[in-house]
C-alpha atoms as a PDB file:
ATOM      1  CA  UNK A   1       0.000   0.000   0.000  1.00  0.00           C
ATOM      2  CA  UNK A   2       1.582   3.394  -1.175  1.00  0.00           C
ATOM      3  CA  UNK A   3      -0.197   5.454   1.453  1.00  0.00           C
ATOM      4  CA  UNK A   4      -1.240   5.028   5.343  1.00  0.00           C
ATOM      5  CA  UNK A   5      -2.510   7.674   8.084  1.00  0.00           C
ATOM      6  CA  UNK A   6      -3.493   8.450  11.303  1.00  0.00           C
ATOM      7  CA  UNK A   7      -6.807  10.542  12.684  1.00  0.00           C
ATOM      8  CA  UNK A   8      -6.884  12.292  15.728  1.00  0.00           C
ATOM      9  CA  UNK A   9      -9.798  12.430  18.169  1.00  0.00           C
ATOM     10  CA  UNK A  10     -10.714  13.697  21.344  1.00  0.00           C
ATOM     11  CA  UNK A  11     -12.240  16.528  23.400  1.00  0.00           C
ATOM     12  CA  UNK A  12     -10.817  19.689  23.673  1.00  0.00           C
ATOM     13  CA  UNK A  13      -8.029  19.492  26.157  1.00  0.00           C
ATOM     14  CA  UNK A  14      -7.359  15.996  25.398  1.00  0.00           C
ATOM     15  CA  UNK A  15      -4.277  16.893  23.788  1.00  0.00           C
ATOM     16  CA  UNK A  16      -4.733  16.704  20.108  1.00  0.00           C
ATOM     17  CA  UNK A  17      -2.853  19.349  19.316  1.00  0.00           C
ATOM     18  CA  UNK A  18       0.273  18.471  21.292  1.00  0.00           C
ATOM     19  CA  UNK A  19       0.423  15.095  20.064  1.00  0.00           C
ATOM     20  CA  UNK A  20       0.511  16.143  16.100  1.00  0.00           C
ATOM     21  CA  UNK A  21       3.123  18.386  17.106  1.00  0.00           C
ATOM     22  CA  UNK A  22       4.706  15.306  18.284  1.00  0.00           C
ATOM     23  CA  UNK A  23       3.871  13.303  15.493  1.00  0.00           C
ATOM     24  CA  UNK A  24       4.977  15.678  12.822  1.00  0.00           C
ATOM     25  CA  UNK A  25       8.238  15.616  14.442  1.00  0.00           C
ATOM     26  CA  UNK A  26       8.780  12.032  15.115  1.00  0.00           C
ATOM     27  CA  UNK A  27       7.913  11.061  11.586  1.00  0.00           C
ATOM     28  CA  UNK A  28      10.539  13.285  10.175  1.00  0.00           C
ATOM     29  CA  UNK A  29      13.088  11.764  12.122  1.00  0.00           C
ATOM     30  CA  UNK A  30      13.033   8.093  10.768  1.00  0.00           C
ATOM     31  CA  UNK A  31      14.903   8.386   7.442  1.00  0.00           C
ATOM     32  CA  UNK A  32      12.820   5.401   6.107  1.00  0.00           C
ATOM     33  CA  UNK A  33       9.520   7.125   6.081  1.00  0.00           C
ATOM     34  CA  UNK A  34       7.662   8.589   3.522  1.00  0.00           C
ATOM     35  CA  UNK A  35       8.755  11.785   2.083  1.00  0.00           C
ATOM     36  CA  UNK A  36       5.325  13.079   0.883  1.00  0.00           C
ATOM     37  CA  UNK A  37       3.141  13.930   4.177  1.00  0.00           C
ATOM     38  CA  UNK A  38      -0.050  15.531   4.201  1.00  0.00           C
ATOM     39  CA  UNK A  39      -1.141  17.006   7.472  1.00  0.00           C
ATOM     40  CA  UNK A  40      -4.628  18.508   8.244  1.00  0.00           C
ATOM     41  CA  UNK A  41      -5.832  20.223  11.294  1.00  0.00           C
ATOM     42  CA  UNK A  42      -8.973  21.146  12.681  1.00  0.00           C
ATOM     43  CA  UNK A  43      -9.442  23.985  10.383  1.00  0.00           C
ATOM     44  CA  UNK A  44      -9.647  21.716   7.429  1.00  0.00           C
ATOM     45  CA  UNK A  45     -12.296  19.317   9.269  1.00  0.00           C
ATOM     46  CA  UNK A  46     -14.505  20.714  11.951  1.00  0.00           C
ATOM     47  CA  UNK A  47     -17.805  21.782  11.955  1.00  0.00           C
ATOM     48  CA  UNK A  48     -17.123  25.130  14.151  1.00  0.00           C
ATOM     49  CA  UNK A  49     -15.211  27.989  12.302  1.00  0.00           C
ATOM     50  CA  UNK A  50     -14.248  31.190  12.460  1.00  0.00           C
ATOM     51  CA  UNK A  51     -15.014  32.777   9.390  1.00  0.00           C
ATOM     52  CA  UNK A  52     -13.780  36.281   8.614  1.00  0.00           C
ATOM     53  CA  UNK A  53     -14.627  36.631  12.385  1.00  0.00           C
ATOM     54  CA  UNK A  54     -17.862  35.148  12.685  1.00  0.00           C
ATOM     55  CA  UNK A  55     -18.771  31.772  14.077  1.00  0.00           C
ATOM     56  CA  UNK A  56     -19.991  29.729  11.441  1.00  0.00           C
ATOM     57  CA  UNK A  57     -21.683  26.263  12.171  1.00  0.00           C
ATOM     58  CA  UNK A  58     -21.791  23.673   9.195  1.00  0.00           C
ATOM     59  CA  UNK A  59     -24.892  21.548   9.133  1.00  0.00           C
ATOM     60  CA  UNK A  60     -24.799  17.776   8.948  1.00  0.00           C
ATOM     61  CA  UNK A  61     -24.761  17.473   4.761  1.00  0.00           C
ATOM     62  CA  UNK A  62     -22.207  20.367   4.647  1.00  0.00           C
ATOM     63  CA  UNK A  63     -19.782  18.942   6.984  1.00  0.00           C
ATOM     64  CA  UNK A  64     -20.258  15.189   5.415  1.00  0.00           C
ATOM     65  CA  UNK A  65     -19.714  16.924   1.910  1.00  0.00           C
ATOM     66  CA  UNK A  66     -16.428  18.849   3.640  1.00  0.00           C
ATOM     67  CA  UNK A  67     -15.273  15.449   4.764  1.00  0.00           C
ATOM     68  CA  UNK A  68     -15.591  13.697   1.760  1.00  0.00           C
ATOM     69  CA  UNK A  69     -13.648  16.026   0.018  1.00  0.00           C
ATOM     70  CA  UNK A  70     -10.603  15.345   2.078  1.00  0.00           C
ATOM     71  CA  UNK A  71     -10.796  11.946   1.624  1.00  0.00           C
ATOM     72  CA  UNK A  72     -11.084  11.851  -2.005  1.00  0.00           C
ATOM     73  CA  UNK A  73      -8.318  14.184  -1.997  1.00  0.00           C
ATOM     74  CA  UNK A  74      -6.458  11.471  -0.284  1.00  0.00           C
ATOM     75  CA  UNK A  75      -7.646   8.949  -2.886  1.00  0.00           C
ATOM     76  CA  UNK A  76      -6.515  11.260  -5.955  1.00  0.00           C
ATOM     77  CA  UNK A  77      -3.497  11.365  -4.668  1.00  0.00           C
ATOM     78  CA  UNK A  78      -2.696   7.539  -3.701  1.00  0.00           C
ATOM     79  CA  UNK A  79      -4.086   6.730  -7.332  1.00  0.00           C
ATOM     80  CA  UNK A  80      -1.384   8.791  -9.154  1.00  0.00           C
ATOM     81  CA  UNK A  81       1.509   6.956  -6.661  1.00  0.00           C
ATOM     82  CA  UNK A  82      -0.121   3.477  -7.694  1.00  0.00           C
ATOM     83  CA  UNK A  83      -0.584   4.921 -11.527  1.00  0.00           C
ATOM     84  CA  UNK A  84       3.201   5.579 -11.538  1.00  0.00           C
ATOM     85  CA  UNK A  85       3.851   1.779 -10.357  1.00  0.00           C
ATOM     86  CA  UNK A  86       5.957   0.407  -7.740  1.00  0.00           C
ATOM     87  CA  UNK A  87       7.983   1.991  -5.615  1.00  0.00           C
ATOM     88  CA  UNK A  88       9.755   2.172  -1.984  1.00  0.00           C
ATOM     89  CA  UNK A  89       7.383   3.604   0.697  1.00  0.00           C
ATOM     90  CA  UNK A  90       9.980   6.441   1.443  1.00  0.00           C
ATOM     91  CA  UNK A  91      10.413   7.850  -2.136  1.00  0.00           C
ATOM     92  CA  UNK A  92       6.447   7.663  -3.480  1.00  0.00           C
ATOM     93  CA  UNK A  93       4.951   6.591  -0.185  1.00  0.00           C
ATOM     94  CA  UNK A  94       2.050   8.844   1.342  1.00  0.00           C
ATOM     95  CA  UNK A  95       1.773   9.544   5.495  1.00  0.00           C
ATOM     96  CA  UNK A  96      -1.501  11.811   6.351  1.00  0.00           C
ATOM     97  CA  UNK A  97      -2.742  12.673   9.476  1.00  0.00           C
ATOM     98  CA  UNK A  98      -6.264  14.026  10.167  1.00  0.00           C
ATOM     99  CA  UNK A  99      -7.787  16.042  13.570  1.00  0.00           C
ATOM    100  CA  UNK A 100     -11.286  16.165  14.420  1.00  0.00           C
ATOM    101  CA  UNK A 101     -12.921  13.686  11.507  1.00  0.00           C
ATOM    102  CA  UNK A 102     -15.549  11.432  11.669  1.00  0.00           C
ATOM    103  CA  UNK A 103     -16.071  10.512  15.250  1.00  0.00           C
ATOM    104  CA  UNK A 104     -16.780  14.329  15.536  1.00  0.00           C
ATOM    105  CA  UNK A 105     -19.352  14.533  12.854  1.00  0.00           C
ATOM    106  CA  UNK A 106     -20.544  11.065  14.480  1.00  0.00           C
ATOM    107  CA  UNK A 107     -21.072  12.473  18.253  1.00  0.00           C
ATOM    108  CA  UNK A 108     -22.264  16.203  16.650  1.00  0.00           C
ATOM    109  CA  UNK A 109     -24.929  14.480  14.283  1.00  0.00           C
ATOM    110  CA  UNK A 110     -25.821  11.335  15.581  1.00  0.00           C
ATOM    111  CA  UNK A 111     -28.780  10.737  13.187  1.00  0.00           C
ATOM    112  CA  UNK A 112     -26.155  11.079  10.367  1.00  0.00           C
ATOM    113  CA  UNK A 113     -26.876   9.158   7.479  1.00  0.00           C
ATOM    114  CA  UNK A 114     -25.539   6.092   8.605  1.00  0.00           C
ATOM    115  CA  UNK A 115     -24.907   4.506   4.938  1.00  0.00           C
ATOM    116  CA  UNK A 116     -22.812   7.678   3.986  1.00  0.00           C
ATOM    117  CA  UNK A 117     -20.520   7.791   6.930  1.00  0.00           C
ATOM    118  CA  UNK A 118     -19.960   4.158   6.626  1.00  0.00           C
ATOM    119  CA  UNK A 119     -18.900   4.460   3.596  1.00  0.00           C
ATOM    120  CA  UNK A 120     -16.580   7.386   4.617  1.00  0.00           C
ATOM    121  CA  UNK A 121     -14.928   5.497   6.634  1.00  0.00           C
ATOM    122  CA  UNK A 122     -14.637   2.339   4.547  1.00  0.00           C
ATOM    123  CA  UNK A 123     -12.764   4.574   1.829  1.00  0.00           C
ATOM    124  CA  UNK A 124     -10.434   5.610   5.383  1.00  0.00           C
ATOM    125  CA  UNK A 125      -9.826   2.041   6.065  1.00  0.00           C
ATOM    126  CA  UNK A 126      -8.890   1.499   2.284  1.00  0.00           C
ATOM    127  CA  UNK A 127      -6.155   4.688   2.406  1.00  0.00           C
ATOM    128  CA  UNK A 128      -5.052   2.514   5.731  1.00  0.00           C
ATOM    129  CA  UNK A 129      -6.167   4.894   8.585  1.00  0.00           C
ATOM    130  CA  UNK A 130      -5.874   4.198  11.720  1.00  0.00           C
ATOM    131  CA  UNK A 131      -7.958   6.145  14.508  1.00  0.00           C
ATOM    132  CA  UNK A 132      -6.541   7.510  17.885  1.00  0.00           C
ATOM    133  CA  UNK A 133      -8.913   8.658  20.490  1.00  0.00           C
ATOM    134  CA  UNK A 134      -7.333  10.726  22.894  1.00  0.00           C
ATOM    135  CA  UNK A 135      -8.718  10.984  26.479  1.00  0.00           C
ATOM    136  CA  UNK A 136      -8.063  12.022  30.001  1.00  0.00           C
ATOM    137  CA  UNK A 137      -8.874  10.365  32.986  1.00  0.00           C
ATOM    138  CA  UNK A 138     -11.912  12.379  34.929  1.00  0.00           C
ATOM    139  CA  UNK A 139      -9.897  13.063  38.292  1.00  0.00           C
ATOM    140  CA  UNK A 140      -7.495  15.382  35.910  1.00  0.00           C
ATOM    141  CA  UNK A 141     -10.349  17.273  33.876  1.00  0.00           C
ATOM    142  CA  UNK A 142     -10.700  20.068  35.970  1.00  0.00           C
ATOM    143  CA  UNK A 143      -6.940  20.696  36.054  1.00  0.00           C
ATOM    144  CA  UNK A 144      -6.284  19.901  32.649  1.00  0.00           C
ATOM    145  CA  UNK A 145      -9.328  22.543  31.214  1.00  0.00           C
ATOM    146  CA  UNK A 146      -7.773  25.301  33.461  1.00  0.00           C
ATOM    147  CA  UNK A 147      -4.484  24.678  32.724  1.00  0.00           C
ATOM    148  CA  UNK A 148      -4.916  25.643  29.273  1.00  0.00           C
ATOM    149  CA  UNK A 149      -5.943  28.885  29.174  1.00  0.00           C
ATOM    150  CA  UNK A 150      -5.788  30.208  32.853  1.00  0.00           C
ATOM    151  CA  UNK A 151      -6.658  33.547  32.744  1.00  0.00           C
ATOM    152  CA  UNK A 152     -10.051  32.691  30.784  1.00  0.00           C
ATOM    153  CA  UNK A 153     -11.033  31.209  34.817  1.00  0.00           C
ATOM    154  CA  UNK A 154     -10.290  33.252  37.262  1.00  0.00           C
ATOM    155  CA  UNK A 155     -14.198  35.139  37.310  1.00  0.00           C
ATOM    156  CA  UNK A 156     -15.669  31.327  36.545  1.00  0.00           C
ATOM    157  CA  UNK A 157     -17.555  30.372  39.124  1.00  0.00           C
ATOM    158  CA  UNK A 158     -17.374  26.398  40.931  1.00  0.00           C
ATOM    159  CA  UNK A 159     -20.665  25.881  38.610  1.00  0.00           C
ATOM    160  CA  UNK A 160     -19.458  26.990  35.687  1.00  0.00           C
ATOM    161  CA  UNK A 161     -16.028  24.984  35.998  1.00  0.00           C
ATOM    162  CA  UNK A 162     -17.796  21.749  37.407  1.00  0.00           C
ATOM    163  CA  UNK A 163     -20.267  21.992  34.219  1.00  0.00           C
ATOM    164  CA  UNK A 164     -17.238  22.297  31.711  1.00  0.00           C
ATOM    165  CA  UNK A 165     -16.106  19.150  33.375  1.00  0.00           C
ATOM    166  CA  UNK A 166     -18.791  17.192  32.896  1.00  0.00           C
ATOM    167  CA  UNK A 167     -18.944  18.233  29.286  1.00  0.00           C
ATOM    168  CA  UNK A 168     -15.929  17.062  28.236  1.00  0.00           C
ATOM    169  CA  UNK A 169     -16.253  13.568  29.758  1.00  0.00           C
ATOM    170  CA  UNK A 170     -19.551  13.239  28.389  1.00  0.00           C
ATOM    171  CA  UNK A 171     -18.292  14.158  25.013  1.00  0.00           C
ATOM    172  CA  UNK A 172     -15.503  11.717  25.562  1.00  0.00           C
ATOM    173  CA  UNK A 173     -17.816   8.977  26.125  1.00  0.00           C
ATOM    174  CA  UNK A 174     -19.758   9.678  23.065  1.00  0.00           C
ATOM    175  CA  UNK A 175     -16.563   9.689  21.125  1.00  0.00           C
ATOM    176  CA  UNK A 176     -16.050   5.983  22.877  1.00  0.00           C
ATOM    177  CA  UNK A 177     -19.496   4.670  22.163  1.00  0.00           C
ATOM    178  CA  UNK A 178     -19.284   6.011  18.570  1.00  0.00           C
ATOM    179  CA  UNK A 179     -15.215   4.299  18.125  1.00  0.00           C
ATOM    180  CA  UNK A 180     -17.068   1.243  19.041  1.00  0.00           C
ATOM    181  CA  UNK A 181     -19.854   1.605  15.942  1.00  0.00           C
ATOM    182  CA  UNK A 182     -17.036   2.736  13.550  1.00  0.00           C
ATOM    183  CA  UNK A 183     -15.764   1.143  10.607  1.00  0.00           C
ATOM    184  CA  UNK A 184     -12.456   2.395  11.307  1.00  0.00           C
ATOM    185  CA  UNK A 185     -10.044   0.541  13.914  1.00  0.00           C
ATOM    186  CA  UNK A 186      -9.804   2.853  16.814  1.00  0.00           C
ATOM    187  CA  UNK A 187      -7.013   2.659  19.838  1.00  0.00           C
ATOM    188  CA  UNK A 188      -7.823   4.953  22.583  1.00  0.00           C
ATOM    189  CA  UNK A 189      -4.413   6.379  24.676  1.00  0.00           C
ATOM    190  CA  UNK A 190      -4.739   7.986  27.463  1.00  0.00           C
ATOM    191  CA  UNK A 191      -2.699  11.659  27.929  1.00  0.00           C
ATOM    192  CA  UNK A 192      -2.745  12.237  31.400  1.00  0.00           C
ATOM    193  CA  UNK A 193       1.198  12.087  31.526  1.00  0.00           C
ATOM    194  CA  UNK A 194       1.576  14.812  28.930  1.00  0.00           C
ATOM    195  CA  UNK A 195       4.381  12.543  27.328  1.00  0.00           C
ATOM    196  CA  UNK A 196       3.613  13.664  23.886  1.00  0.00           C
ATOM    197  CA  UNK A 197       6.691  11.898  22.202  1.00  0.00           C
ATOM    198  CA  UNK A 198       5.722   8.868  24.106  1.00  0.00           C
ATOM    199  CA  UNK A 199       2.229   8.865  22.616  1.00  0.00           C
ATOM    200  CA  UNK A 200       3.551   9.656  19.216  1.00  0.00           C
ATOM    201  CA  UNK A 201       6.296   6.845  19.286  1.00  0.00           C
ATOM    202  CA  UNK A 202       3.186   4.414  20.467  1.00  0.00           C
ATOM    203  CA  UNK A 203       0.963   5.644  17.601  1.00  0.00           C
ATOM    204  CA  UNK A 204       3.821   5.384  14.575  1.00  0.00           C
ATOM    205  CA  UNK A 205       5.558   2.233  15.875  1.00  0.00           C
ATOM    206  CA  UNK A 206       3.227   0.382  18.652  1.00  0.00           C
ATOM    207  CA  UNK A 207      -0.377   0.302  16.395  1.00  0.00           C
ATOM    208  CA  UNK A 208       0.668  -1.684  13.135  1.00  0.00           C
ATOM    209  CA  UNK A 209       2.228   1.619  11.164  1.00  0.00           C
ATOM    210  CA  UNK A 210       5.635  -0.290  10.726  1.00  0.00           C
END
């Protein structure tokens, strides 16, 4: 297979964005990997953006139709490595990663079409994705949300903070049920160590991306 790839999900705070800054940086290091990487954050994927300054929410068919233009992206370009014929992994190989995919449009439309993102994911498992749910356990939650951006806390009130807890682990078990119905194999790590090269090194070498 010329090409292979990774998605990252999770809640905010869950470390996402730490460990593809830890990915990017451990896949450049092994001099056997592929040369041609294609890396997508949130930006390219979510259903919440910031457009021009305004909050713009897609609906279900626009963010299904956003996501299936990334993956046939992905396709277009793995059928002009298999066009041009065989070849070493490092010199025409393809490594992607993805944030915030379809285990977010899963949990944020739940009544989805369920024969479209099945097959959304079936074309993932072709391009050989592989599906990392990052979590954190619920005794760190509140420490890990204000950690992040401290200042935006200090007027919260107990309520306010206890209810952004209980969010984010009920969001995080959505994510869980909905790894469970998806087509694509799913390993969930847990971040509560912070040891982003750790969870990097398991996700390239311990989860069958040899």
């Amino acid at each position: 297979m010329n090409i292979r790839g990774i998605i990252l999900e999770g809640y905010s705070n869950a470390g996402k964005t730490s460990v593809l800054r830890a990915i990017k940086q451990y896949q450049a290091q092994n001099e056997t990997a592929e040369r041609s990487v294609v890396i997508l954050g949130e930006h390219y994927s979510q259903i919440l953006n910031n457009v021009h300054g305004q909050y713009i929410t897609l609906s279900r068919d626009e963010h299904l139709k956003l996501l299936r233009e990334r993956v046939d992206m992905l396709k277009q370009l793995n059928d002009w490595a298999v066009k041009l014929g065989p070849a070493s992994r490092r010199s025409r190989g393809l490594f992607f990663v993805l944030e915030r995919f379809h285990l977010n449009h899963r949990v944020t439309f739940p009544d989805s079409d369920k024969e479209e993102i099945f097959k959304l994911e079936e074309d993932l498992v072709t391009l050989g994705s592989k599906c990392i749910l990052l979590t954190i356990s619920p005794e760190i939650v509140k420490e890990r949300i204000m950690s992040r951006n401290p200042e935006e806390w200090i007027n919260k009130s107990d309520e306010e903070t206890i209810q952004a807890c209980k969010e984010l682990l009920n969001i995080q078990e959505q994510l869980r049920n909905h790894a469970g119905k998806s087509k694509v194999p799913t390993i969930e790590i847990n971040t509560d160590s912070k040891n982003w090269s750790e969870c990097a090194r398991l996700i390239i070498d311990g989860n069958d991306f040899a």
